[in-house]
PDB file of N, CA and C in Angstrom:
ATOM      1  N   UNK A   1       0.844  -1.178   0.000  1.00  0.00           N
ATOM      2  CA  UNK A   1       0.000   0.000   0.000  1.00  0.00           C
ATOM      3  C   UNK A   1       0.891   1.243   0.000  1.00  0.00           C
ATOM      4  N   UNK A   2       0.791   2.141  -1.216  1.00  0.00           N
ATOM      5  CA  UNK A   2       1.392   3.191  -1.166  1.00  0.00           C
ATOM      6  C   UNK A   2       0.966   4.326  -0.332  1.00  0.00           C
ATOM      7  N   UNK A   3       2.186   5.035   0.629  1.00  0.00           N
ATOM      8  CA  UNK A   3       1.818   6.091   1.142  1.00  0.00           C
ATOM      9  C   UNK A   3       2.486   7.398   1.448  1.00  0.00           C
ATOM     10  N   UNK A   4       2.009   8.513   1.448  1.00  0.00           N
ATOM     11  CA  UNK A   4       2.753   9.650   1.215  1.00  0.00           C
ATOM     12  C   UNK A   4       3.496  10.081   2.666  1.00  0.00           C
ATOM     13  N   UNK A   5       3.187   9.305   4.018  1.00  0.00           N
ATOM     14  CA  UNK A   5       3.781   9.856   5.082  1.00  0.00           C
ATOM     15  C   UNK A   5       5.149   9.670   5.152  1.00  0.00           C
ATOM     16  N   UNK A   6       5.989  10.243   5.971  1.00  0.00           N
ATOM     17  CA  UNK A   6       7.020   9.664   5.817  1.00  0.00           C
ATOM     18  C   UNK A   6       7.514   9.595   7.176  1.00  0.00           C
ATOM     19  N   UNK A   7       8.463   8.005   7.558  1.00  0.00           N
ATOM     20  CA  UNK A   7       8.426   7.678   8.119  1.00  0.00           C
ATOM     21  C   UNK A   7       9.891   7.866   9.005  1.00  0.00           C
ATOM     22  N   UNK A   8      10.193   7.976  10.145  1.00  0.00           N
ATOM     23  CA  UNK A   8      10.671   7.982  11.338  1.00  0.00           C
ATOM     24  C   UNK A   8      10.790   7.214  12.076  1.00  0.00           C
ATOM     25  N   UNK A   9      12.109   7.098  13.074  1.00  0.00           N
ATOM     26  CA  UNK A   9      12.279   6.788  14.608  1.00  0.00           C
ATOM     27  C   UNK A   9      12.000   7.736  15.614  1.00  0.00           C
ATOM     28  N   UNK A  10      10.950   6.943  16.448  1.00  0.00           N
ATOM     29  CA  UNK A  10      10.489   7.948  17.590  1.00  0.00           C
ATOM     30  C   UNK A  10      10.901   6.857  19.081  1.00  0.00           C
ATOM     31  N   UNK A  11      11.681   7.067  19.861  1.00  0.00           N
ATOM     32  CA  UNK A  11      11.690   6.532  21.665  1.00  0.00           C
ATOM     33  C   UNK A  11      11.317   7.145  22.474  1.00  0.00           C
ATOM     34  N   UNK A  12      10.301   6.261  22.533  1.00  0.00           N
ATOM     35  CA  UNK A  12       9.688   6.900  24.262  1.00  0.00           C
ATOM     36  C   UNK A  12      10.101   5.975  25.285  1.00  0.00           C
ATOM     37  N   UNK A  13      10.022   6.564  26.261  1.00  0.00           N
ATOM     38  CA  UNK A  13      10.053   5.980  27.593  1.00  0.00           C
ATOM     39  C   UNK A  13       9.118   5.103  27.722  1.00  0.00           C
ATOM     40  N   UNK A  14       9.243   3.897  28.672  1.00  0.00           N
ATOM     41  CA  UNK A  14       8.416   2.997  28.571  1.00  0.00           C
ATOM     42  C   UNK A  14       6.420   2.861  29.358  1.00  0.00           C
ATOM     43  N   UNK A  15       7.203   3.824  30.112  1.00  0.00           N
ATOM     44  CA  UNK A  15       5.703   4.328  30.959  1.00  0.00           C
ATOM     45  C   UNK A  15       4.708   5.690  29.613  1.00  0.00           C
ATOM     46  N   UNK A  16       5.342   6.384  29.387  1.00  0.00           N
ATOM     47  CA  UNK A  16       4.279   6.736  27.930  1.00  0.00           C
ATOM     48  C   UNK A  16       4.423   6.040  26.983  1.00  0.00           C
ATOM     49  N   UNK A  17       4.682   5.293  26.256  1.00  0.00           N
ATOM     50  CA  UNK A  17       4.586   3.956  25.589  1.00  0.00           C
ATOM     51  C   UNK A  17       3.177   3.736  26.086  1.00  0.00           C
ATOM     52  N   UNK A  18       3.118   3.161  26.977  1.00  0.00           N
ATOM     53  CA  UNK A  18       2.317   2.247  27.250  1.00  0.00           C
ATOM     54  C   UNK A  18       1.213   3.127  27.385  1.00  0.00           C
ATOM     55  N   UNK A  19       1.066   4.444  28.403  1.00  0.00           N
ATOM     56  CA  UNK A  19       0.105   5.049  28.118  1.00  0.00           C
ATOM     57  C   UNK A  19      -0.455   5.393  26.674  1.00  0.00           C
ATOM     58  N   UNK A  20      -0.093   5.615  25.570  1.00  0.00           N
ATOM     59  CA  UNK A  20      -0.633   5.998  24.524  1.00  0.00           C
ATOM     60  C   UNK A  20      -0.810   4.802  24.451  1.00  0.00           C
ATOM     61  N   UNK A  21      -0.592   3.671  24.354  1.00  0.00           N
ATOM     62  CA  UNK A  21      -1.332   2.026  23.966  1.00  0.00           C
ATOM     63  C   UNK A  21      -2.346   2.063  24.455  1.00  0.00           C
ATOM     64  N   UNK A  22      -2.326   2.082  25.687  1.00  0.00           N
ATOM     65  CA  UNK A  22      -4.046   2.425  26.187  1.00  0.00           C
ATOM     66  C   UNK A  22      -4.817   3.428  25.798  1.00  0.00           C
ATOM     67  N   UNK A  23      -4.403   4.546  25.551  1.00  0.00           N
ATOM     68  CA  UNK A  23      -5.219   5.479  25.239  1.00  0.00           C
ATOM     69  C   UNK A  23      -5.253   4.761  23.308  1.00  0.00           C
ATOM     70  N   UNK A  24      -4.847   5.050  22.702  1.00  0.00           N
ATOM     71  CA  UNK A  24      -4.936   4.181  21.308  1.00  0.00           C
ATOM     72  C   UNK A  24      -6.192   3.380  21.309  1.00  0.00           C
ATOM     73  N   UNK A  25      -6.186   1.908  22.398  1.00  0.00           N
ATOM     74  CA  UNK A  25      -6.947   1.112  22.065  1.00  0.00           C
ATOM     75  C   UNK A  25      -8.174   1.436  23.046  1.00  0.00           C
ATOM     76  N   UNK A  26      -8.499   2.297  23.751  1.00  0.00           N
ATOM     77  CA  UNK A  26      -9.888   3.039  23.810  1.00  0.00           C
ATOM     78  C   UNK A  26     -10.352   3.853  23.186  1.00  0.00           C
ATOM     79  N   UNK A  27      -9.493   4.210  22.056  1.00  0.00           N
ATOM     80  CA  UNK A  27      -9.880   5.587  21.060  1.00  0.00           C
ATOM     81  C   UNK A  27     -10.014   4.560  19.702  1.00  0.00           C
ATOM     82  N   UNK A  28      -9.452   3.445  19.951  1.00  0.00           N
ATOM     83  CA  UNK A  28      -9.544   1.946  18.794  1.00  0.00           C
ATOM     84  C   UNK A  28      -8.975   2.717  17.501  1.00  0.00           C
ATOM     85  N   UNK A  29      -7.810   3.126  18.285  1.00  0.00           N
ATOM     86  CA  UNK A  29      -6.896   3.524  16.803  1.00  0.00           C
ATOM     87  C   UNK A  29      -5.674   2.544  16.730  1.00  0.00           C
ATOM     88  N   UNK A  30      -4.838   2.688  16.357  1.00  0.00           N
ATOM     89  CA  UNK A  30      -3.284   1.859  16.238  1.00  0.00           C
ATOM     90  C   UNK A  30      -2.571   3.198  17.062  1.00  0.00           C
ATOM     91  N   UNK A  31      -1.248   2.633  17.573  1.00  0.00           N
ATOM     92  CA  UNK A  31      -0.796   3.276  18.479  1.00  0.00           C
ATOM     93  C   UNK A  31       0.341   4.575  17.980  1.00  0.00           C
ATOM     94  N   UNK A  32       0.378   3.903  16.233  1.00  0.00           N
ATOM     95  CA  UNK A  32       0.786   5.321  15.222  1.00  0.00           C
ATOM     96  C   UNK A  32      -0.159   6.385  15.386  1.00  0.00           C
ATOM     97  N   UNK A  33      -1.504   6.014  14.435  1.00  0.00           N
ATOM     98  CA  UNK A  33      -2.551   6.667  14.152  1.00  0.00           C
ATOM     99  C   UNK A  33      -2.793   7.653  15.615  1.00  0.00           C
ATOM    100  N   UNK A  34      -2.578   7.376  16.831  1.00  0.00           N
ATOM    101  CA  UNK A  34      -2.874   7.653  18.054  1.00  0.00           C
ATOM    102  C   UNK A  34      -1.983   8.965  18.012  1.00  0.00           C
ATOM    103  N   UNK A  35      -0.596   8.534  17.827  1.00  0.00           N
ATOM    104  CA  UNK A  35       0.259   9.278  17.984  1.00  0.00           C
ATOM    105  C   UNK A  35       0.672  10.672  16.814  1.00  0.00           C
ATOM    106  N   UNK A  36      -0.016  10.064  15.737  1.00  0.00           N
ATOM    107  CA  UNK A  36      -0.172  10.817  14.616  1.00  0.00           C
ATOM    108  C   UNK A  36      -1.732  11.783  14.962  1.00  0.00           C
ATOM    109  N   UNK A  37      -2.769  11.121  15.687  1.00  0.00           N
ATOM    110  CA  UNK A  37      -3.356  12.662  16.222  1.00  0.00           C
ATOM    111  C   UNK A  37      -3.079  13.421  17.422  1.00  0.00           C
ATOM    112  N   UNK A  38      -2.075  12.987  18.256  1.00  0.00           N
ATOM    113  CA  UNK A  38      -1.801  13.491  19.137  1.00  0.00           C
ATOM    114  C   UNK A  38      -0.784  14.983  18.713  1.00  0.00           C
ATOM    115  N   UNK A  39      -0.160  14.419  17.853  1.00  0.00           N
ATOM    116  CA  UNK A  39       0.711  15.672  17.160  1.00  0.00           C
ATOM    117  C   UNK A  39      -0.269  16.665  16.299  1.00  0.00           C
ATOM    118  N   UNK A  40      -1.145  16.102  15.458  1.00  0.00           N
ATOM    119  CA  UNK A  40      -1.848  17.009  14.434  1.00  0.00           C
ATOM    120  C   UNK A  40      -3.068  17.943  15.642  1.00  0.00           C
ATOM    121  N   UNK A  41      -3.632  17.622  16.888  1.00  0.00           N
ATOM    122  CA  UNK A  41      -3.935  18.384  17.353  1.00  0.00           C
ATOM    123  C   UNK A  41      -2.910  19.237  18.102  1.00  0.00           C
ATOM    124  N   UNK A  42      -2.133  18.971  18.588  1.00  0.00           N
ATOM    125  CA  UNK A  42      -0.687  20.221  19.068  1.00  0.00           C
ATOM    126  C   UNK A  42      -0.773  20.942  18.020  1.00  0.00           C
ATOM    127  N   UNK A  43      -0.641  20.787  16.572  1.00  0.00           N
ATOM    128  CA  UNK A  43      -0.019  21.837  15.506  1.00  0.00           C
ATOM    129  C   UNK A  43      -1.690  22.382  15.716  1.00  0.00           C
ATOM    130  N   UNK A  44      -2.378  21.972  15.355  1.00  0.00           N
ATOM    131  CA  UNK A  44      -3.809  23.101  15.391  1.00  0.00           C
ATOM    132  C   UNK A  44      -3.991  23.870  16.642  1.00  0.00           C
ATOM    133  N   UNK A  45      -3.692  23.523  17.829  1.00  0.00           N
ATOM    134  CA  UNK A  45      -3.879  24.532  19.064  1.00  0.00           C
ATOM    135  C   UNK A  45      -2.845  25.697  18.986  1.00  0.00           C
ATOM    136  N   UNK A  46      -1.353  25.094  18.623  1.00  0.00           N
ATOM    137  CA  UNK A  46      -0.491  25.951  18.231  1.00  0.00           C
ATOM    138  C   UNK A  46      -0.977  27.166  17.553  1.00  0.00           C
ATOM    139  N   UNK A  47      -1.058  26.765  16.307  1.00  0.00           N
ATOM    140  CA  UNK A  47      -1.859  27.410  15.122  1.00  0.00           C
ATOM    141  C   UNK A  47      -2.512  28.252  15.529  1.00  0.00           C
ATOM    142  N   UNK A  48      -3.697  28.020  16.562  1.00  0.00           N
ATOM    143  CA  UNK A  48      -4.703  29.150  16.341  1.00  0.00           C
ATOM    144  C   UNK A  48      -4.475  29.572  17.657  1.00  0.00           C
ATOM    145  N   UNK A  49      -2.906  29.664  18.805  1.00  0.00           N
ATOM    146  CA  UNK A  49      -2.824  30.630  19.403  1.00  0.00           C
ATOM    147  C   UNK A  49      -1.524  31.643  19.134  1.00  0.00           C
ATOM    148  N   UNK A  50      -0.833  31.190  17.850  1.00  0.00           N
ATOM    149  CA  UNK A  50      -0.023  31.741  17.123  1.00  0.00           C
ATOM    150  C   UNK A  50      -0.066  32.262  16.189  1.00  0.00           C
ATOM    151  N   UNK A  51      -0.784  31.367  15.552  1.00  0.00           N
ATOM    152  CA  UNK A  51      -0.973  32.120  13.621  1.00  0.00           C
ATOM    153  C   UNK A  51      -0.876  30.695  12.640  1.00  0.00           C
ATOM    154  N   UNK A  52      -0.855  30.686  11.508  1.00  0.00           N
ATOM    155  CA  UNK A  52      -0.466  29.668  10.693  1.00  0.00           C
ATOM    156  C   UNK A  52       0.763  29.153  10.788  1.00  0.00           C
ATOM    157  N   UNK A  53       1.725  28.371  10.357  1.00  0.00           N
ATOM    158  CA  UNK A  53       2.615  27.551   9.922  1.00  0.00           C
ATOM    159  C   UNK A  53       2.585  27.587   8.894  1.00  0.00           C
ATOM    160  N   UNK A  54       3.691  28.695   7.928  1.00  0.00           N
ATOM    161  CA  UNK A  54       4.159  28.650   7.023  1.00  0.00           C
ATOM    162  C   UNK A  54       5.066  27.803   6.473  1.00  0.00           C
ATOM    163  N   UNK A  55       5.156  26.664   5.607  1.00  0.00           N
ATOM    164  CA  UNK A  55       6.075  26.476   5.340  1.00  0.00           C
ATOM    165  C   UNK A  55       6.386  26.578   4.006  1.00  0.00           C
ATOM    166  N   UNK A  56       7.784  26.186   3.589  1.00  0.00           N
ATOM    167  CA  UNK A  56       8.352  26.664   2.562  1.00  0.00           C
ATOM    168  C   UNK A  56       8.066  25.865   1.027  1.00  0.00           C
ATOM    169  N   UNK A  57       7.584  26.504   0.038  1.00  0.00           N
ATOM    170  CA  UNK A  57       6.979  25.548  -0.848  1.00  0.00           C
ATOM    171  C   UNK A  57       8.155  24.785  -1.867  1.00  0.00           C
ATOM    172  N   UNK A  58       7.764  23.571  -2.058  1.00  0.00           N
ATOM    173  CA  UNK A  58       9.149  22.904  -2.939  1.00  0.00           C
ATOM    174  C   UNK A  58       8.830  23.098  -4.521  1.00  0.00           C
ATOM    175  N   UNK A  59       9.870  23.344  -4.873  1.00  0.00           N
ATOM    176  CA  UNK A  59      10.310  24.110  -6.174  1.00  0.00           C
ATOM    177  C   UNK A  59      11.243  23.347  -6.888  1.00  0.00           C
TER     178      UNK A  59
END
C-alpha cells in the first residue's frame, strides 16, 4: 500500500509507551494513528494561538 507519510524513529520511555497504547486502544486507533493525532492536534492549538505555519513551498 502506497503512502505519502514519511516515516521515522520515535523513543519513548516505557511508561508513555504504554500510556498511549491504552489510550490508542480506547480511542480503537493503532498506536501510530494515536500518535499521529496526538501531534496534528498540538499543531492546530499551536496554530490558532499563534498564527499559521508557514512552510516553505518545494520548487
Amino acid at each position: 500500500m502506497a503512502t505519502d507519510k514519511r516515516q521515522f524513529t520515535l523513543r519513548l520511555n516505557e511508561d508513555n509507551f504504554e500510556k498511549i497504547r491504552v489510550i490508542a486502544e480506547r480511542s480503537k486507533r493503532s498506536i501510530a494513528m494515536q500518535i499521529e493525532y496526538v501531534i496534528e492536534e498540538f499543531i492546530r492549538r499551536y496554530e490558532e494561538e499563534h498564527g499559521e505555519i508557514q512552510l516553505q513551498s518545494e520548487e
